[in-house]
Protein backbone atom coordinates (compact mmCIF):
# COMPACT_ATOMS: atom_id res chain seq x y z
CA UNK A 1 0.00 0.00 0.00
CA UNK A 2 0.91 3.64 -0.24
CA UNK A 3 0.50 6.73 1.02
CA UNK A 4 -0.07 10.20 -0.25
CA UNK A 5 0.80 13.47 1.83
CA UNK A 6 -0.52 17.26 0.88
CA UNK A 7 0.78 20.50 2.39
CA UNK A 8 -2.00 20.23 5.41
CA UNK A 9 -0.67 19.17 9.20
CA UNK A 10 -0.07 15.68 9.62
CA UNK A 11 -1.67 15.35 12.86
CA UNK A 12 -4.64 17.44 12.14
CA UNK A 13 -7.73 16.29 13.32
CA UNK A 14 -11.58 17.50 11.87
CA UNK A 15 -13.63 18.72 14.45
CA UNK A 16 -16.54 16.75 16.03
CA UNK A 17 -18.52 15.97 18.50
CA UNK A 18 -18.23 12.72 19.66
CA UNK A 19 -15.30 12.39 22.03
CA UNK A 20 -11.75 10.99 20.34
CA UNK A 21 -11.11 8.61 22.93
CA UNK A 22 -9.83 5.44 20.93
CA UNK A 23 -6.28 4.72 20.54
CA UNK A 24 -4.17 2.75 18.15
CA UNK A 25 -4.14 -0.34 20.14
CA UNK A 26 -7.67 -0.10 20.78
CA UNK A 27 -8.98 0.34 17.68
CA UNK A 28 -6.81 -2.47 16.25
CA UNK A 29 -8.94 -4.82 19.11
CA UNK A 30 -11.80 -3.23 17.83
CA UNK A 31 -11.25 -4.62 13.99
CA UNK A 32 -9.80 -7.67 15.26
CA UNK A 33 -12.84 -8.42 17.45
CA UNK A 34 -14.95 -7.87 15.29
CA UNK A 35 -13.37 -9.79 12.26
CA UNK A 36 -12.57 -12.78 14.77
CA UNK A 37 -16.05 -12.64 15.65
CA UNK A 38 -18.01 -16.25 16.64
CA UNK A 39 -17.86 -17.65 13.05
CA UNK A 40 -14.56 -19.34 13.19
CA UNK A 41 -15.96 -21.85 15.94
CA UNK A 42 -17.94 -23.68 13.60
CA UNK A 43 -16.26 -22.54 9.93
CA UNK A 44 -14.44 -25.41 9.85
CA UNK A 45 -16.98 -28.06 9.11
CA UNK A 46 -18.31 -26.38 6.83
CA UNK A 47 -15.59 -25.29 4.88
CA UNK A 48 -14.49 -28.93 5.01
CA UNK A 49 -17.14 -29.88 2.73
CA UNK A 50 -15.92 -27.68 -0.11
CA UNK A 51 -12.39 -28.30 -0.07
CA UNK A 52 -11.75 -31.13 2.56
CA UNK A 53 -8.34 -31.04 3.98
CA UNK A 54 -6.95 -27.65 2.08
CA UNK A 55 -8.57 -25.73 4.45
CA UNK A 56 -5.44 -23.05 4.69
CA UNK A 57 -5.96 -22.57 0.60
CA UNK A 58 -9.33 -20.89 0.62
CA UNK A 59 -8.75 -19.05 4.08
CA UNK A 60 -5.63 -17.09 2.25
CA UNK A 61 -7.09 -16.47 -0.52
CA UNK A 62 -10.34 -14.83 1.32
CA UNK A 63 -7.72 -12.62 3.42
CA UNK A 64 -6.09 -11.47 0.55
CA UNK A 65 -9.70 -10.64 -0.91
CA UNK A 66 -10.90 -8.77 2.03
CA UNK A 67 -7.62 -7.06 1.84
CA UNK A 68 -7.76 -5.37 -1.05
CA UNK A 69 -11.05 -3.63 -0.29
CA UNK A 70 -9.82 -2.64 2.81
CA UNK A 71 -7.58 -0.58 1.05
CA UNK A 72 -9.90 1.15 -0.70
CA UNK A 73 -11.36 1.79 3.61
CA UNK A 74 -8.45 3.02 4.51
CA UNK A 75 -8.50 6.00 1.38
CA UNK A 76 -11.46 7.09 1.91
CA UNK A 77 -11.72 6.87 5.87
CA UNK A 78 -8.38 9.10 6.36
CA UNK A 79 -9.56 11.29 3.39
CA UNK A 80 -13.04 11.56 4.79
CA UNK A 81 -12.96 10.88 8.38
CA UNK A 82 -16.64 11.26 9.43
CA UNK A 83 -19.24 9.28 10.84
CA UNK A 84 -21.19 7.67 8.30
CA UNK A 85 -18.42 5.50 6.79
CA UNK A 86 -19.51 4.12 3.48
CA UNK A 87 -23.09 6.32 2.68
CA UNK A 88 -20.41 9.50 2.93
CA UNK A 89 -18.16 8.24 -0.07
CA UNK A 90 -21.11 7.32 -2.17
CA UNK A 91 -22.40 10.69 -1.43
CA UNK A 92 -19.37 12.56 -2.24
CA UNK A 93 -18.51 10.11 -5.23
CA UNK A 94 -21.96 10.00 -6.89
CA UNK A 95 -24.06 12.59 -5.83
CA UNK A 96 -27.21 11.06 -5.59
CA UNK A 97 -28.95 11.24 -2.21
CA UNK A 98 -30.39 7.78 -3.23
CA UNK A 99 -27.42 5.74 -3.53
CA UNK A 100 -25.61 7.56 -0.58
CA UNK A 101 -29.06 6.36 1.19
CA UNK A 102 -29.55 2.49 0.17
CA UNK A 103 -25.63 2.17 0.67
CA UNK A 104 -25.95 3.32 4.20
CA UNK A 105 -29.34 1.27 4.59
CA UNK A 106 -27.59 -1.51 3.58
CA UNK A 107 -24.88 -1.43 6.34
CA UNK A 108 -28.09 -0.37 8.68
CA UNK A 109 -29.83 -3.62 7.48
CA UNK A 110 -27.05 -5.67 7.69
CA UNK A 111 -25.94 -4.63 11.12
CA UNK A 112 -28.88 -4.81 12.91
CA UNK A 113 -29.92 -8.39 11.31
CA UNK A 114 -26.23 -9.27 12.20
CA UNK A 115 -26.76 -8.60 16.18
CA UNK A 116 -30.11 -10.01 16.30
CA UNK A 117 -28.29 -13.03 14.89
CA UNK A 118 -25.88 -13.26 17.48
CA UNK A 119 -28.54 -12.60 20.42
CA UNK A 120 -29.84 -15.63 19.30
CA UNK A 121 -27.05 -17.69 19.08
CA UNK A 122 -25.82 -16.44 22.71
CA UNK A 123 -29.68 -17.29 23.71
CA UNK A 124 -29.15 -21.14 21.86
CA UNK A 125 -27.19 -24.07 22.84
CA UNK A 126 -24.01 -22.24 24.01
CA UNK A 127 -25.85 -20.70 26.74
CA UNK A 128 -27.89 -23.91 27.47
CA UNK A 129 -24.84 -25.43 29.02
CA UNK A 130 -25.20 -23.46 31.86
CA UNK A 131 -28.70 -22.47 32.73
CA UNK A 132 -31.77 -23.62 31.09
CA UNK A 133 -34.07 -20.31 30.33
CA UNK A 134 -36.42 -19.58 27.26
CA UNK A 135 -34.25 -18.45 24.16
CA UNK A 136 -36.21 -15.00 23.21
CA UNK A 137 -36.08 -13.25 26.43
CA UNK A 138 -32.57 -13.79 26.84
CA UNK A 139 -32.03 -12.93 23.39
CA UNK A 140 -34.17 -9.69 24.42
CA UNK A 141 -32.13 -9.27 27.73
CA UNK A 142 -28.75 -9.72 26.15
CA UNK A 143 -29.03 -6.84 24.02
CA UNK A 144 -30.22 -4.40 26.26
CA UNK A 145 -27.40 -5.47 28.52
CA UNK A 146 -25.10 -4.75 25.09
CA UNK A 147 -26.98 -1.12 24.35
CA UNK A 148 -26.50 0.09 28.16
CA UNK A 149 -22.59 -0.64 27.70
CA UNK A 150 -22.80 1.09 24.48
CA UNK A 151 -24.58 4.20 25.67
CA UNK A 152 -22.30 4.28 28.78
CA UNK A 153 -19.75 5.34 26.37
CA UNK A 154 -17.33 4.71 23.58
CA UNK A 155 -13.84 4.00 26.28
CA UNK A 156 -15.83 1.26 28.27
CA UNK A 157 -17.24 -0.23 25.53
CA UNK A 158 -13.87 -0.66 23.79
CA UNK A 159 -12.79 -1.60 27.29
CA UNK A 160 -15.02 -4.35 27.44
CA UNK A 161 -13.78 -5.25 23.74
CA UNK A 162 -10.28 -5.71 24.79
CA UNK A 163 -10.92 -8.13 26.94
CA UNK A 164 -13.19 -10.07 25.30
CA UNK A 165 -11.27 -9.99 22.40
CA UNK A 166 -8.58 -11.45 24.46
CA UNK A 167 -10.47 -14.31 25.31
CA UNK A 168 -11.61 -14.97 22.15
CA UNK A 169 -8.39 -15.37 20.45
CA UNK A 170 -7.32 -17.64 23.66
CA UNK A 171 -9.75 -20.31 22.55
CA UNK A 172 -8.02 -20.38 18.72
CA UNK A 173 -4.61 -19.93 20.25
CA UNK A 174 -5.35 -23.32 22.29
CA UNK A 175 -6.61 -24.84 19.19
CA UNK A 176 -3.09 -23.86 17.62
CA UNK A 177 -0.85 -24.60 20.38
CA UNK A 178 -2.75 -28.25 21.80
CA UNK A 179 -2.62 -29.37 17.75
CA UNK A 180 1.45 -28.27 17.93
CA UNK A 181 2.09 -30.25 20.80
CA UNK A 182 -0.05 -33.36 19.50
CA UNK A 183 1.38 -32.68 16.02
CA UNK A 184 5.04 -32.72 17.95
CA UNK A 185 4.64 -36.29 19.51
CA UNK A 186 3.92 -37.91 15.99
CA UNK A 187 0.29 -37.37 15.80
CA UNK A 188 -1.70 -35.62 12.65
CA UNK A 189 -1.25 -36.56 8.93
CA UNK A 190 0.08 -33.70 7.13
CA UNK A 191 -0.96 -35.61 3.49
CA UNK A 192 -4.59 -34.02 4.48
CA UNK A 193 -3.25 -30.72 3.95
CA UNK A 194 -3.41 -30.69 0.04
CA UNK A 195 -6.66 -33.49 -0.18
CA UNK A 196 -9.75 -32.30 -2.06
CA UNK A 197 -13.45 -33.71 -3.00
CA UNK A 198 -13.13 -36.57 -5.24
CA UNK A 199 -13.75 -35.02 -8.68
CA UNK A 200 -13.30 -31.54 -7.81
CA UNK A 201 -10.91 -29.58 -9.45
CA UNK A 202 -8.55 -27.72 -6.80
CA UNK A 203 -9.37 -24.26 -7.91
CA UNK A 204 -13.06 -24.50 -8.31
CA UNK A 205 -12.90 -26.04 -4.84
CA UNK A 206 -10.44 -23.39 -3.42
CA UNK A 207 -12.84 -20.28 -5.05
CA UNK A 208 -16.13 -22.10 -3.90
CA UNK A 209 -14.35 -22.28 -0.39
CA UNK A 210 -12.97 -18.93 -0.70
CA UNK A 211 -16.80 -17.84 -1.01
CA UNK A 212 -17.36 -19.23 2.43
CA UNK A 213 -14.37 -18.27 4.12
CA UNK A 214 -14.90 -14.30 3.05
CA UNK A 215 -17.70 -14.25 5.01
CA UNK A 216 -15.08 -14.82 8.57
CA UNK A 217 -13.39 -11.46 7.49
CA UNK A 218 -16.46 -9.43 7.61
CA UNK A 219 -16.61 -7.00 10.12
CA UNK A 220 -13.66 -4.65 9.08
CA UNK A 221 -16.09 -2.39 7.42
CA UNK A 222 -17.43 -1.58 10.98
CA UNK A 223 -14.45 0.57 12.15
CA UNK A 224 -15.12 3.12 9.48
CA UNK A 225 -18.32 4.33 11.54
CA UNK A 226 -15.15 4.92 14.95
CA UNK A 227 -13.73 7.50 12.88
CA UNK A 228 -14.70 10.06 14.44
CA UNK A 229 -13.61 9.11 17.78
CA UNK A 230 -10.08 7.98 16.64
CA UNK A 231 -6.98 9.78 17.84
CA UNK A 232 -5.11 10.79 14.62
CA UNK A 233 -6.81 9.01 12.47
CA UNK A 234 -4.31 9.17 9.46
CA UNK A 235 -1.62 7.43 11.06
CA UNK A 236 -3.73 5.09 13.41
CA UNK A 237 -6.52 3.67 11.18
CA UNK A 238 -4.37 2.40 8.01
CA UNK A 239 -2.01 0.16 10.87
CA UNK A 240 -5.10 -0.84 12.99
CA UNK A 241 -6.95 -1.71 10.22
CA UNK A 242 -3.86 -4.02 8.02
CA UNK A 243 -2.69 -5.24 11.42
CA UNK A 244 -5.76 -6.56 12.57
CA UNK A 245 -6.60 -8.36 9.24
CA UNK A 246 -3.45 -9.95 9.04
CA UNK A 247 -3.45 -10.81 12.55
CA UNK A 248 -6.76 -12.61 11.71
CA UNK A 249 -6.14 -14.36 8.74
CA UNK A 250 -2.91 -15.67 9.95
CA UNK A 251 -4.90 -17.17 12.81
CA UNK A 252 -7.45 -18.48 10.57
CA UNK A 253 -4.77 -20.34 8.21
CA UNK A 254 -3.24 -21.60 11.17
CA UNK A 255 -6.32 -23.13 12.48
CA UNK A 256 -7.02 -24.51 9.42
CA UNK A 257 -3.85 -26.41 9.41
CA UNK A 258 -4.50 -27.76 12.88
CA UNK A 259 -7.77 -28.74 11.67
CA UNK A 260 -6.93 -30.71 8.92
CA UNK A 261 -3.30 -32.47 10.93
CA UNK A 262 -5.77 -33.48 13.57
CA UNK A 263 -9.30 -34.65 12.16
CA UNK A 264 -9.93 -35.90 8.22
CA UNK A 265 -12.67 -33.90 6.59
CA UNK A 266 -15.40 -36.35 7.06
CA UNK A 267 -15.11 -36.01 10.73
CA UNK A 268 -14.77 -31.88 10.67
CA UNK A 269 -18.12 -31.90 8.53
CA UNK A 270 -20.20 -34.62 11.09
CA UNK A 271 -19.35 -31.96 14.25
CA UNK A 272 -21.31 -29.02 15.43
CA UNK A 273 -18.35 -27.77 17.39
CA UNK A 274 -15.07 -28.80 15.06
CA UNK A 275 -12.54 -27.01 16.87
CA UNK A 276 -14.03 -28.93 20.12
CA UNK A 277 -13.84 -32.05 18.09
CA UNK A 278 -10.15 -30.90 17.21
CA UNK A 279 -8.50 -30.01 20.74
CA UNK A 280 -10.71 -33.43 21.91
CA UNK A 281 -9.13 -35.25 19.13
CA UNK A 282 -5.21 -34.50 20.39
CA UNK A 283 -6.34 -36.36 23.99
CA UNK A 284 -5.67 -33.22 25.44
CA UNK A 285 -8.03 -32.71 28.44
CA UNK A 286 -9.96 -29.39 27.85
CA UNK A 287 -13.48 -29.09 29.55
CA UNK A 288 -16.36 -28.90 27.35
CA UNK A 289 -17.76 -25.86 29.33
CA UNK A 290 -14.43 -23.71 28.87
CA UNK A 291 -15.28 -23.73 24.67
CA UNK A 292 -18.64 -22.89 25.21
CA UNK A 293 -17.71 -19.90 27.51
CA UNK A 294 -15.84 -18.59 25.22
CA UNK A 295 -17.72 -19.14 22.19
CA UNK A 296 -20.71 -16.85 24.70
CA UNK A 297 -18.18 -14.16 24.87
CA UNK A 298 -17.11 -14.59 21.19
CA UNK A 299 -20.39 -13.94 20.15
CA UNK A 300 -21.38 -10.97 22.93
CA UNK A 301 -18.01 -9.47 21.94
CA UNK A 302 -18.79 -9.54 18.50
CA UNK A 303 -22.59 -7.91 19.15
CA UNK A 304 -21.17 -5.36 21.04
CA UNK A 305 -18.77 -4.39 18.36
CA UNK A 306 -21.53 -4.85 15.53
CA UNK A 307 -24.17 -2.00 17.52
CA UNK A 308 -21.60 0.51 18.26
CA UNK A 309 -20.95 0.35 14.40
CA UNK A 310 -24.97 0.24 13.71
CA UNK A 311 -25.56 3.32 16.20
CA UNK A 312 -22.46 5.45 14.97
CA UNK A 313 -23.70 4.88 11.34
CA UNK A 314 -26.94 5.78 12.20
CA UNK A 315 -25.85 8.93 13.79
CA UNK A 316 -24.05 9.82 10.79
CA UNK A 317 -26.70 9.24 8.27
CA UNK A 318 -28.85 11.55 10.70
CA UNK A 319 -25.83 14.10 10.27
CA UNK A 320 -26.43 14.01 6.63
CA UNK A 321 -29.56 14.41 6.83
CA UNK A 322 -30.40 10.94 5.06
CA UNK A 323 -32.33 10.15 8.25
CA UNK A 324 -34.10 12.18 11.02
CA UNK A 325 -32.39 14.37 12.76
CA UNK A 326 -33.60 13.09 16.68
CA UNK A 327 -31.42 10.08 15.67
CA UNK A 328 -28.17 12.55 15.91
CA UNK A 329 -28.69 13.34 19.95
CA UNK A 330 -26.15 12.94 22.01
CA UNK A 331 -25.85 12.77 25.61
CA UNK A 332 -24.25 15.87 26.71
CA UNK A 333 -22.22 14.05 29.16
CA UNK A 334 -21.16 10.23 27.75
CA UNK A 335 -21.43 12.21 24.53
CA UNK A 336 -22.86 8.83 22.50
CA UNK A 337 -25.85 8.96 20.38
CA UNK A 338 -28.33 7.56 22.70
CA UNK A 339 -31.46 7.69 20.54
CA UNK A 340 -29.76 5.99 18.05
CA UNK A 341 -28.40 3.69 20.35
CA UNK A 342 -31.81 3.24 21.73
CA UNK A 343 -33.45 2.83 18.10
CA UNK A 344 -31.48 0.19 16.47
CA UNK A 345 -31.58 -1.90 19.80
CA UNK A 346 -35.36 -1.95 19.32
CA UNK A 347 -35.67 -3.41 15.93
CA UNK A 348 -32.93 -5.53 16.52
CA UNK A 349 -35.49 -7.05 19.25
CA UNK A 350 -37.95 -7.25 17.01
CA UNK A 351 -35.81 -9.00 14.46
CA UNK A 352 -34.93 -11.97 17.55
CA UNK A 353 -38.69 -12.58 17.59
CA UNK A 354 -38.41 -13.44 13.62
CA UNK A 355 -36.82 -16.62 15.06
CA UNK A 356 -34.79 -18.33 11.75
CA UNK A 357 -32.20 -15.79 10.71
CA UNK A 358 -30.62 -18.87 8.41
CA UNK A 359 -31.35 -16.56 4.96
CA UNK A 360 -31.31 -13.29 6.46
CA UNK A 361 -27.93 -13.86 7.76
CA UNK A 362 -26.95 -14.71 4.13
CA UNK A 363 -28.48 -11.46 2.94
CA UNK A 364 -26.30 -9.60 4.97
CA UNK A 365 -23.06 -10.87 3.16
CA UNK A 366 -25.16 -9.66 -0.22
CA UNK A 367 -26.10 -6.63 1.19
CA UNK A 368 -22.19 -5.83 1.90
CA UNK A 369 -20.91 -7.05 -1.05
CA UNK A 370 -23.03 -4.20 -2.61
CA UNK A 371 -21.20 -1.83 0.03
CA UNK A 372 -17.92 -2.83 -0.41
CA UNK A 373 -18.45 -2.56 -4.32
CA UNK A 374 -19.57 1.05 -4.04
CA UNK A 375 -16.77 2.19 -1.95
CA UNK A 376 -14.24 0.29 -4.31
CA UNK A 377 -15.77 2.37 -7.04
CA UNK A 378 -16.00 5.48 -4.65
CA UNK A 379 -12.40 5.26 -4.67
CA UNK A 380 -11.60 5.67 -7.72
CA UNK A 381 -14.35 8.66 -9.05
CA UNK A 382 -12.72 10.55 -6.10
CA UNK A 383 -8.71 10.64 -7.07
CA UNK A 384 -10.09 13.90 -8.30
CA UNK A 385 -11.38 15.05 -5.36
CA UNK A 386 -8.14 17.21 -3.13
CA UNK A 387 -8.71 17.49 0.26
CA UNK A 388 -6.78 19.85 2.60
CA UNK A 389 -5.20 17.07 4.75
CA UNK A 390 -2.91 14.29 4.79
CA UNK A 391 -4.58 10.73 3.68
CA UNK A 392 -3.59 7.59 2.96
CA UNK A 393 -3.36 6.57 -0.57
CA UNK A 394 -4.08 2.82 -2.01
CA UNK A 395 -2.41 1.86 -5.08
CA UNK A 396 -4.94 2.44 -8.04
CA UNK A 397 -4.75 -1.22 -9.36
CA UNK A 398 -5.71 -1.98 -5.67
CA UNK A 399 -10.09 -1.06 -6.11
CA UNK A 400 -9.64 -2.28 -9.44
CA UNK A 401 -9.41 -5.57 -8.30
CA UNK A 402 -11.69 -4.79 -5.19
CA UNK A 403 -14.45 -3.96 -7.31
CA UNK A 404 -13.73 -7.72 -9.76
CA UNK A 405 -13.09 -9.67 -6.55
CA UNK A 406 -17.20 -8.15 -5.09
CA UNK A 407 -18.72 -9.13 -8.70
CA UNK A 408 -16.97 -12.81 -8.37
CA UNK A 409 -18.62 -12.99 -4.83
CA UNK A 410 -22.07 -12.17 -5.73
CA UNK A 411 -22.13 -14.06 -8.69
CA UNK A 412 -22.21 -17.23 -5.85
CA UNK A 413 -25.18 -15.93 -4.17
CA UNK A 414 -28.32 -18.24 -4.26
CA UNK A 415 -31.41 -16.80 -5.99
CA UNK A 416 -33.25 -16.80 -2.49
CA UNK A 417 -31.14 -14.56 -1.25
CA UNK A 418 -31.26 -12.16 -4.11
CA UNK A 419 -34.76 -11.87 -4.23
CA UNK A 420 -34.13 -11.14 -0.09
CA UNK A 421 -32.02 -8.54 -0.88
CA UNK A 422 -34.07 -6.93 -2.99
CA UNK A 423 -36.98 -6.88 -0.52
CA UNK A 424 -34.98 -4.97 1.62
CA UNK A 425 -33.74 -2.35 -0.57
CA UNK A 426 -37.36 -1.53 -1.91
CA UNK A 427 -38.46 -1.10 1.98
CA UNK A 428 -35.01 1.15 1.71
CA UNK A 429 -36.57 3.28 -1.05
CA UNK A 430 -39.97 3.70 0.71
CA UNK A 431 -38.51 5.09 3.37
CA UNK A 432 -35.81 7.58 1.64
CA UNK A 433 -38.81 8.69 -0.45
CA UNK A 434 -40.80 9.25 2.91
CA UNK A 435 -37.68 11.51 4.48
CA UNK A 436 -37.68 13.05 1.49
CA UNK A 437 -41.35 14.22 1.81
CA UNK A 438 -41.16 14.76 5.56
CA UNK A 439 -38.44 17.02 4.77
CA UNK A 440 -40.25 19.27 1.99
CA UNK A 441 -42.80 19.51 3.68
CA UNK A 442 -40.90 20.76 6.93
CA UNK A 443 -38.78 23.08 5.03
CA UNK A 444 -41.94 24.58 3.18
CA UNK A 445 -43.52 25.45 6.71
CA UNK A 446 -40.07 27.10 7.63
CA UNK A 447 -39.80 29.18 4.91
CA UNK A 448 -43.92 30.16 4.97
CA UNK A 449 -43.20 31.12 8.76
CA UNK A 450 -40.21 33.39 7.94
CA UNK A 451 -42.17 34.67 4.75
CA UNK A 452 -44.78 35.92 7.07
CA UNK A 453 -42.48 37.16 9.82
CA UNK A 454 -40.72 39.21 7.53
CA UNK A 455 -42.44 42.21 5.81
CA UNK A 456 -42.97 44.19 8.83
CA UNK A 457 -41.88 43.98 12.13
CA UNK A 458 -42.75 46.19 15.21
CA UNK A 459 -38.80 47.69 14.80
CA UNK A 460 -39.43 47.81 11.07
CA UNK A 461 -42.35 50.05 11.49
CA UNK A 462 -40.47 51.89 14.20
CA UNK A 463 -37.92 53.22 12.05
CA UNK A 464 -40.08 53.87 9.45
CA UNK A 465 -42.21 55.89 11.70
CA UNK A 466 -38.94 58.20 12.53
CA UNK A 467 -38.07 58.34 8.87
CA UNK A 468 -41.31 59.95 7.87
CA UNK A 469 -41.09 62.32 10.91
């Protein structure tokens, strides 16, 4: 990657008001967190059925895929950095309030379908190991437990992150170092490593597993909506953001490798919990409990991180005016946009209550492909665009192949999930076209109020009066 300065201060910072509270390190758990997420606990099986032992193969390849649109992030967030994240570059890039709108109520749709998701896996079997309580209320519970730490503000809530992240990569790092030591006494059969489906050519089955795989690096997308509450943003989102990818995929192709040394792909596919299956596998005595705690803080960890994205974008779509302006409040003291907070924890409630998320969840990945494409293209319509600060500058060839490597992706989507998708954007352009009215209609009785107020008033008439004298 490179990076391009101009004449303006490098440590300049635009003004804001949300508090700039999150540092390097803590923005790079943020990313990580998120990208870690609860997915990797049971990827394994079924990426096993696509490409059986070369598990590593497609797990690289989706890194380096997620990587090059990440680039295209870290442009646009340093050149841009405002709440908002993606629905600001397709607003600056296209000018249309419509696409700036759908591409933010994408993310919006996405998000809050995501973390109704993952209230109702931390409702499901994980949390049945340890107390036995209907699934919807503590689905309910769990995220208003999640939107009080949110609102509290953005420090504790990446507190909370950094420790949960923490745990979270303990549980892969046992996977990894459990397999080492089993792999070290003459265990595991490395000829698994490079064994596909009978009949499948190796890079139909890599790509079809790459497909898969992508979907463990989603997340990264999120920090974009932080931006505003980054110290020096230049220098500290590019690293955070490349760090914490790489971080993740090279725990990702590591686990793969375990996975495969320790378990054929038959076995990987029959398991619920592989990487259980896995450490269980080296005769290494690891409590069933301990996986399942951590796969509960996995997924609260990676709910947390999804609504402080969700809220922040929604703020920033209310700063543009692409959504109603009570849903840009802040608490004068936390400084956090509570009724945006408060909003998208509501209808993520209502979304637990749907019950199967199964398609929905694969809507979301369509839903972001569409994203990431428009800020791949947003990259490039904007090289003319000068800004008066230093950014970070992708190579060009970089969103070129962003913007091929989304089109590949969606071209694997089922038609189920299309028509889905397209559901969601039509509610999308009901309710643009209804701000859009509400709007009009509120500027019209502005301007007939000021009309009135304005031929004569009382010190109008005064001076008149003296003028005439």
């Amino acid at each position: 990657m490179a990076s391009d300065t101009t004449d303006a201060p490098a440590g300049a910072e635009t003004p804001t008001k949300l508090r700039r509270a999150i540092t390097g390190p803590l923005l790079f758990a943020f990313i990580l967190g998120d990208v870690l997420g609860a997915g990797i606990y049971a990827l394994m099986g079924v990426l096993s059925e696509e490409v059986g032992g070369m598990l590593w193969a497609p797990l690289l390849l989706a890194l380096l895929l997620a990587l090059l649109t990440a680039g295209s992030y870290a442009e646009l967030v340093t050149k841009y950095p405002r709440a908002g994240g993606a629905s600001v570059f397709a607003e600056r890039a296209f000018r249309s309030p419509i696409v700036s709108f759908l591409v933010g109520f994408s993310m919006l749709a996405a998000g809050v379908t995501s973390a109704a998701g993952l209230a109702i896996a931390f409702a499901g079997d994980y949390f049945g190991t340890f107390f036995d309580l209907p699934a919807t209320p503590v689905a309910i519970v769990f995220l208003a437990v999640v939107a009080a730490l949110n609102a509290r503000g953005i420090r504790e809530s990446m507190g909370a992150n950094l420790v949960m992240t923490a745990i979270e990569l303990s549980g892969l790092v046992i996977v990894i170092a459990v397999v080492g030591i089993f792999v070290a006494g003459g265990g595991g059969d490395a000829s698994r490593l490079t064994a596909t489906p009978d009949g499948t050519p190796v890079a139909l089955a890599v790509l079809g597993g790459a497909v898969i795989a992508y979907y463990s690096f989603v997340g990264f997308e999120t920090s974009a909506n932080m931006i505003e509450e980054v110290k020096n943003p230049r220098r500290t989102y590019p690293r955070a953001l490349f760090g914490a990818l790489s971080t993740a995929g090279a725990v990702y192709v590591l686990v793969g490798v375990a996975s495969s040394l320790t378990l054929p792909a038959s076995e990987l596919q029959e398991s619920s919990g592989p990487l259980l299956a896995v450490v269980e596998a080296t005769g290494v005595s690891i409590p069933s409990w301990l996986f399942s705690l951590i796969a509960l803080i996995a997924v609260a960890n990676g709910a947390l991180l999804t609504m402080i994205m969700v809220s922040r974008l929604t703020y920033g779509m209310a700063e543009q005016r692409l959504l109603p302006g009570i849903l840009g409040r802040v608490l004068p003291n936390r400084r956090t946009p509570w009724v945006a907070i408060l909003t998208t924890t509501l209808v993520a409630m209502g979304l637990t209550l749907v019950g199967d998320l199964a398609t929905l969840a694969e809507t979301v990945v369509l839903l972001l492909l569409f994203v990431f494409l428009s800020v791949n293209v947003s990259v490039l319509v904007l090289r003319r665009d000068r800004v008066e600060r230093d950014h970070f500058r992708v190579w060009t060839f970089v969103p070129v192949l962003g913007v091929a490597s989304c089109i590949l992706l969606l071209t694997q989507q089922r038609p189920v999930v299309w028509l889905f998708g397209a559901i969601l954007l039509a509610v999308g352009v009901v309710l643009f076209v209804l701000a859009r009215w509400g709007r009009a209609r509120s500027d019209r009785a502005t301007a007939a109020a000021t009309a009135s107020a304005s031929p004569t008033t009382p010190h109008d008439t005064q001076e008149d009066t003296h003028g005439n004298a």
